[in-house]
Protein backbone atom coordinates (compact mmCIF):
# COMPACT_ATOMS: atom_id res chain seq x y z
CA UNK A 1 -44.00 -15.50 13.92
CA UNK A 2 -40.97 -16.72 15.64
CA UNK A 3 -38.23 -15.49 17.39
CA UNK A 4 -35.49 -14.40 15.31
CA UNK A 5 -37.49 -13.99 12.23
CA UNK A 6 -38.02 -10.61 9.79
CA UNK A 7 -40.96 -9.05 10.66
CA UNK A 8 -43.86 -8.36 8.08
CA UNK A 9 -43.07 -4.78 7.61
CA UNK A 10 -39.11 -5.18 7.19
CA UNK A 11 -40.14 -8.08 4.75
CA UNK A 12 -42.37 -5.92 2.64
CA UNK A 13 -39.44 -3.69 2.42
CA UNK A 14 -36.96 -5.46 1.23
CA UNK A 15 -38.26 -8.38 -0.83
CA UNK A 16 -38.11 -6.77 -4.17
CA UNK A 17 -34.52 -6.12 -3.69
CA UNK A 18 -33.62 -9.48 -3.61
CA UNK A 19 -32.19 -11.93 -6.02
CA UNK A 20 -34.46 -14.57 -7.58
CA UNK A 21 -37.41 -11.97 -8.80
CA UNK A 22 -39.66 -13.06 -11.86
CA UNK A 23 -38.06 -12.41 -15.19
CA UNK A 24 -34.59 -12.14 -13.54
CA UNK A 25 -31.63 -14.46 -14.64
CA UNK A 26 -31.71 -17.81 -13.73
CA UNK A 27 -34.17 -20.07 -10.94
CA UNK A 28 -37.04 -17.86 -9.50
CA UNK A 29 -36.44 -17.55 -5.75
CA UNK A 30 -39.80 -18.91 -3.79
CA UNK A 31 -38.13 -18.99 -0.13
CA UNK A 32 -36.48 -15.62 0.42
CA UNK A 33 -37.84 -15.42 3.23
CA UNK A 34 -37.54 -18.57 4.75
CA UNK A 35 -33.74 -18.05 3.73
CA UNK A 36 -33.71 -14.39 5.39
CA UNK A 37 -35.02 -15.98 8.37
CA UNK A 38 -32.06 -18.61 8.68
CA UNK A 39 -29.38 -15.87 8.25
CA UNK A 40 -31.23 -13.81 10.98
CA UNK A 41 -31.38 -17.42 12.96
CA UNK A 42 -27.77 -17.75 12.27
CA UNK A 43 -26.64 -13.99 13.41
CA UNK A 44 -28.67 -14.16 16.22
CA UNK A 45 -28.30 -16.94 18.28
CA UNK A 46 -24.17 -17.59 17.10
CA UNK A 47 -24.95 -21.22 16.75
CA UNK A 48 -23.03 -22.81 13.80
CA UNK A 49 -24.23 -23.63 10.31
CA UNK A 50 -24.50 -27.62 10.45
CA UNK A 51 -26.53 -26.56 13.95
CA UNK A 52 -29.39 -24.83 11.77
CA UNK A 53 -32.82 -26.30 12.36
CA UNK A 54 -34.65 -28.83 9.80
CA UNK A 55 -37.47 -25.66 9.00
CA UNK A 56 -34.63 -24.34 7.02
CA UNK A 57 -33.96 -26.45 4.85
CA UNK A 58 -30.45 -28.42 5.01
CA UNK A 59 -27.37 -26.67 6.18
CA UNK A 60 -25.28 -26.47 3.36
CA UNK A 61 -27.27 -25.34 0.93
CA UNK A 62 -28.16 -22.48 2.77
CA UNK A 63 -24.71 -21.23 3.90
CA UNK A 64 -23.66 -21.76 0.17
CA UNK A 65 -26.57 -19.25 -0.72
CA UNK A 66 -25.33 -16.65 1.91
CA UNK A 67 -21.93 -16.73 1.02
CA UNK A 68 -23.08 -16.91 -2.89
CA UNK A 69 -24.89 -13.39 -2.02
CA UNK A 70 -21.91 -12.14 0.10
CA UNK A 71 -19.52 -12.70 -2.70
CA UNK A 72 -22.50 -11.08 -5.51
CA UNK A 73 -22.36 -7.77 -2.81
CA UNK A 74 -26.06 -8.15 -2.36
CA UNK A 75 -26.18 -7.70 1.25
CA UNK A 76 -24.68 -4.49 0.46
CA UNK A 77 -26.96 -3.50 -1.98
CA UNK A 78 -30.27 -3.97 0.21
CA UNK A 79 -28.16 -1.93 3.23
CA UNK A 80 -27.57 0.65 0.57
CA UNK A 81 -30.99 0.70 -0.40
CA UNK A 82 -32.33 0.75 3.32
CA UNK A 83 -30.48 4.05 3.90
CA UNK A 84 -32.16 7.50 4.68
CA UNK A 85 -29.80 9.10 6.87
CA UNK A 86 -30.12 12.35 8.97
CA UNK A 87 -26.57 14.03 7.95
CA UNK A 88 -26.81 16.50 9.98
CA UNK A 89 -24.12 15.17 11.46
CA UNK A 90 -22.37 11.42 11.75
CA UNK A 91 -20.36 9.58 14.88
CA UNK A 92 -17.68 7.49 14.29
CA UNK A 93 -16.78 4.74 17.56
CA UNK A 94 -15.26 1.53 17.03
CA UNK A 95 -16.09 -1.72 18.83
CA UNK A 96 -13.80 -5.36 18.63
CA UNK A 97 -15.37 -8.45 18.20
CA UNK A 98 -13.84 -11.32 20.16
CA UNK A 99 -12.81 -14.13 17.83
CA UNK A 100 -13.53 -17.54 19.02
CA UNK A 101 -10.77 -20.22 19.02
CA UNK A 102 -12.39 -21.82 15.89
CA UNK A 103 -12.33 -18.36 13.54
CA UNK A 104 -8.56 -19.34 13.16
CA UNK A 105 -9.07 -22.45 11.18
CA UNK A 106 -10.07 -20.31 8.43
CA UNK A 107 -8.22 -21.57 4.89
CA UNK A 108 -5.98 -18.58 3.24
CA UNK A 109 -5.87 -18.52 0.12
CA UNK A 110 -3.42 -15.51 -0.55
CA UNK A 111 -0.96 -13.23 1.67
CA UNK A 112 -3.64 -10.81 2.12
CA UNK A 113 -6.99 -13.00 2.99
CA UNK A 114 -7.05 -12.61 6.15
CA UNK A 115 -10.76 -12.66 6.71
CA UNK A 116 -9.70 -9.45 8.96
CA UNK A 117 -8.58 -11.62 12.04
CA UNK A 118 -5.47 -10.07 13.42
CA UNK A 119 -3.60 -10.53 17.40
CA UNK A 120 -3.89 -7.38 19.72
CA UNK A 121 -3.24 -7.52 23.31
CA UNK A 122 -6.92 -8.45 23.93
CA UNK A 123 -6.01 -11.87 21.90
CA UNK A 124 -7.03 -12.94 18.92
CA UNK A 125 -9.98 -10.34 17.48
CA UNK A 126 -11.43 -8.37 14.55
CA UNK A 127 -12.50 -4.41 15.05
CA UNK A 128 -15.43 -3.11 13.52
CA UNK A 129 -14.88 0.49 12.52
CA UNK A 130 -18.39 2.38 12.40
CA UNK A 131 -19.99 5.69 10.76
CA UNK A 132 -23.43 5.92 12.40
CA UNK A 133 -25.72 8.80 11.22
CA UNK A 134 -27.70 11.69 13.75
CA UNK A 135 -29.98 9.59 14.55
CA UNK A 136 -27.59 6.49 15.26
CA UNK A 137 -28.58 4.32 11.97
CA UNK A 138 -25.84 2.94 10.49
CA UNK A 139 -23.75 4.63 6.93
CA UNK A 140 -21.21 2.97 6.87
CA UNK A 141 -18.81 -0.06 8.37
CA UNK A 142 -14.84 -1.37 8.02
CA UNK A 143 -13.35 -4.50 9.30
CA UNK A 144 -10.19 -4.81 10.17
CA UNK A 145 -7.64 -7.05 12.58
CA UNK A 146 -8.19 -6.63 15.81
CA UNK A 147 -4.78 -4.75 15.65
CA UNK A 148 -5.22 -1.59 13.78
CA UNK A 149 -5.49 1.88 15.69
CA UNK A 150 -9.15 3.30 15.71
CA UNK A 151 -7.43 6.89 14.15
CA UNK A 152 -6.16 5.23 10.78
CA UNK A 153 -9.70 4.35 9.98
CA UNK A 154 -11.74 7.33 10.64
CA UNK A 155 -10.44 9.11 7.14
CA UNK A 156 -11.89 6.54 4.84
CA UNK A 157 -14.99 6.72 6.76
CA UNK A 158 -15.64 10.64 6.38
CA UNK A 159 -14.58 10.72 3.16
CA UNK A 160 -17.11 12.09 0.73
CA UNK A 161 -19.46 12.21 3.64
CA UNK A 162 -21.88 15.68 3.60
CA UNK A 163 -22.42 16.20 7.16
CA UNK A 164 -22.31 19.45 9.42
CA UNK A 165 -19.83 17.86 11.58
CA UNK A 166 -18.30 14.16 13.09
CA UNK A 167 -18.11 13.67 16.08
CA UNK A 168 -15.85 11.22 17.93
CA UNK A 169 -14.29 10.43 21.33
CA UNK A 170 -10.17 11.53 22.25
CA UNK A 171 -8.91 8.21 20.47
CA UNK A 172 -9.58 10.26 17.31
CA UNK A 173 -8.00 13.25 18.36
CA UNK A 174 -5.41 13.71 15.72
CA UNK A 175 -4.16 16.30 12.95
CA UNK A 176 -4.90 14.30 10.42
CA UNK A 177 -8.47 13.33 11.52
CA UNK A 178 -9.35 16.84 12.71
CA UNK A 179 -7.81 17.70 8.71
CA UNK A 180 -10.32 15.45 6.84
CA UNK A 181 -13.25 16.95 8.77
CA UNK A 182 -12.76 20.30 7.33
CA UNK A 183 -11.81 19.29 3.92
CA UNK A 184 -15.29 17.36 3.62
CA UNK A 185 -16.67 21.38 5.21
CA UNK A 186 -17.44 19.68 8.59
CA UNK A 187 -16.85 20.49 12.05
CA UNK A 188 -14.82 18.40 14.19
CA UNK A 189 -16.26 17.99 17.34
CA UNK A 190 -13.71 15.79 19.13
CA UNK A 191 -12.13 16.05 22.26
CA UNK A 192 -8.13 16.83 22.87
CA UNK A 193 -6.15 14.67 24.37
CA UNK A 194 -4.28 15.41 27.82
CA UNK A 195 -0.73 15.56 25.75
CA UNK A 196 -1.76 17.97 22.86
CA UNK A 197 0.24 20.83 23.70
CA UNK A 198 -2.34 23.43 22.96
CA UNK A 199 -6.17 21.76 23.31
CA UNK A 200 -8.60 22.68 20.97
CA UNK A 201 -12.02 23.61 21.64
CA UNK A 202 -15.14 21.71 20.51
CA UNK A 203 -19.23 21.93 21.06
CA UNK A 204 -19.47 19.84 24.36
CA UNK A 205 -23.11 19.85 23.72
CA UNK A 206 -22.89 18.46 20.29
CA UNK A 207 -20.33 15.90 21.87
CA UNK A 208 -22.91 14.32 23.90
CA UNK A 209 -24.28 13.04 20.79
CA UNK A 210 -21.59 10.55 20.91
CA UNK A 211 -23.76 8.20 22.92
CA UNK A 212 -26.20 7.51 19.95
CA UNK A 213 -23.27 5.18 18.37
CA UNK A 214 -22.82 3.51 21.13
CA UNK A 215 -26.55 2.57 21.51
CA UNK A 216 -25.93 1.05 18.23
CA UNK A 217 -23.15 -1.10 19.04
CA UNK A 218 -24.73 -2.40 22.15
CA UNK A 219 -27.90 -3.23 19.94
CA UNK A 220 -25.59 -4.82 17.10
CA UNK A 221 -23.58 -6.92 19.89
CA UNK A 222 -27.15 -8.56 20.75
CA UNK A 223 -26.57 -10.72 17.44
CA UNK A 224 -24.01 -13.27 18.52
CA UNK A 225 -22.20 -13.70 15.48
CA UNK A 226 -21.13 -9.86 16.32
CA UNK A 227 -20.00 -10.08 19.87
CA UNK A 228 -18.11 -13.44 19.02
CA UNK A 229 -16.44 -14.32 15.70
């Protein structure tokens, strides 16, 4: 096997999920795999599409066939299906992916496509918002521009969420945040900022937690096409 490529047990896992199956709709997929493999090439190593060795199979057609599945929300599907999370309790972080001078090229097509790019005073960027579970597998993500405050987002991402309690750094120290826990019955175990005029208290030992999200983002950020856009 090569570098870069699904290994036999991930395969075995999520092969049935995918389009192209016998007696589905339409042309009966025979190189899943071999396409799985190019995506992983792809995320991996940050090289562009046209750059995507011969074993593939040619370029286009493959990109065409990931961003045919992006559009069909299978990718989300097979994440969904993936999922067993530990909800004893979730972390929410945020990291920002650096966009590269060639992300702004990007076509629009309507005032609000805007492939969630924005300008923050790190440049040109795109923040991934991120719900990780106790054990630091991923629930749930939400791009955005580069822009938006790591607080606005942390309400969609509890929401409906069973889970003992979130924990989060002092970025997310707000009313409104520390409001949502409780109305989903969960603790919010999130440090006070220096100017809240009376600090609240929270589990310090169930803070420490924190760092499991954070081993996730430095293990996402070793695909390329997540640390640069």
């Amino acid at each position: 096997m090569r570098r870069h490529e699904i290994k036999d047990e991930d395969w075995v896992r999520i092969k049935d999920m995918l389009p192209g199956q016998s007696g589905d709709p339409g042309v009966t997929a025979k190189d899943n795999r071999t396409f799985i493999n190019a995506v992983l090439w792809i995320a991996k190593t940050g090289a562009p599409w046209r750059d995507l060795p011969e074993r593939f199979g040619p370029w286009g057609s493959v990109w065409k066939r990931f961003d045919r599945w992006a559009k069909k929300g299978v990718w989300e599907r097979v994440f969904e299906a993936l999922q067993d999370p530990d909800l004893e309790w979730m972390i929410i972080d945020s990291t920002v992916v650096r966009a590269h001078q060639h992300a702004a090229g990007a076509e629009k097509k309507g005032v609000d496509d805007d492939q969630a790019l924005g300008r923050s005073r790190g440049g040109f960027s795109t923040k991934l918002h991120i719900l990780v579970d106790a054990l630091g597998n991923p629930v749930e993500f939400l791009l955005t521009g580069g822009q938006e405050a790591d607080v606005t987002h942390a309400e969609p991402l509890m929401r409906g969420r069973e889970a003992g309690a979130f924990i989060a750094d002092k970025a997310y120290d707000s009313d409104g945040v520390v409001g949502a826990a409780k109305r989903e019955g969960a603790e919010a175990v999130i440090p006070s900022k220096k100017n809240r005029k009376v600090p609240r208290d929270y589990d310090e030992h169930l803070y420490k937690e924190r760092k499991k999200v954070e081993w996730f983002i430095n293990l996402l950020k070793q695909y390329r096409r997540v640390a640069t856009r």
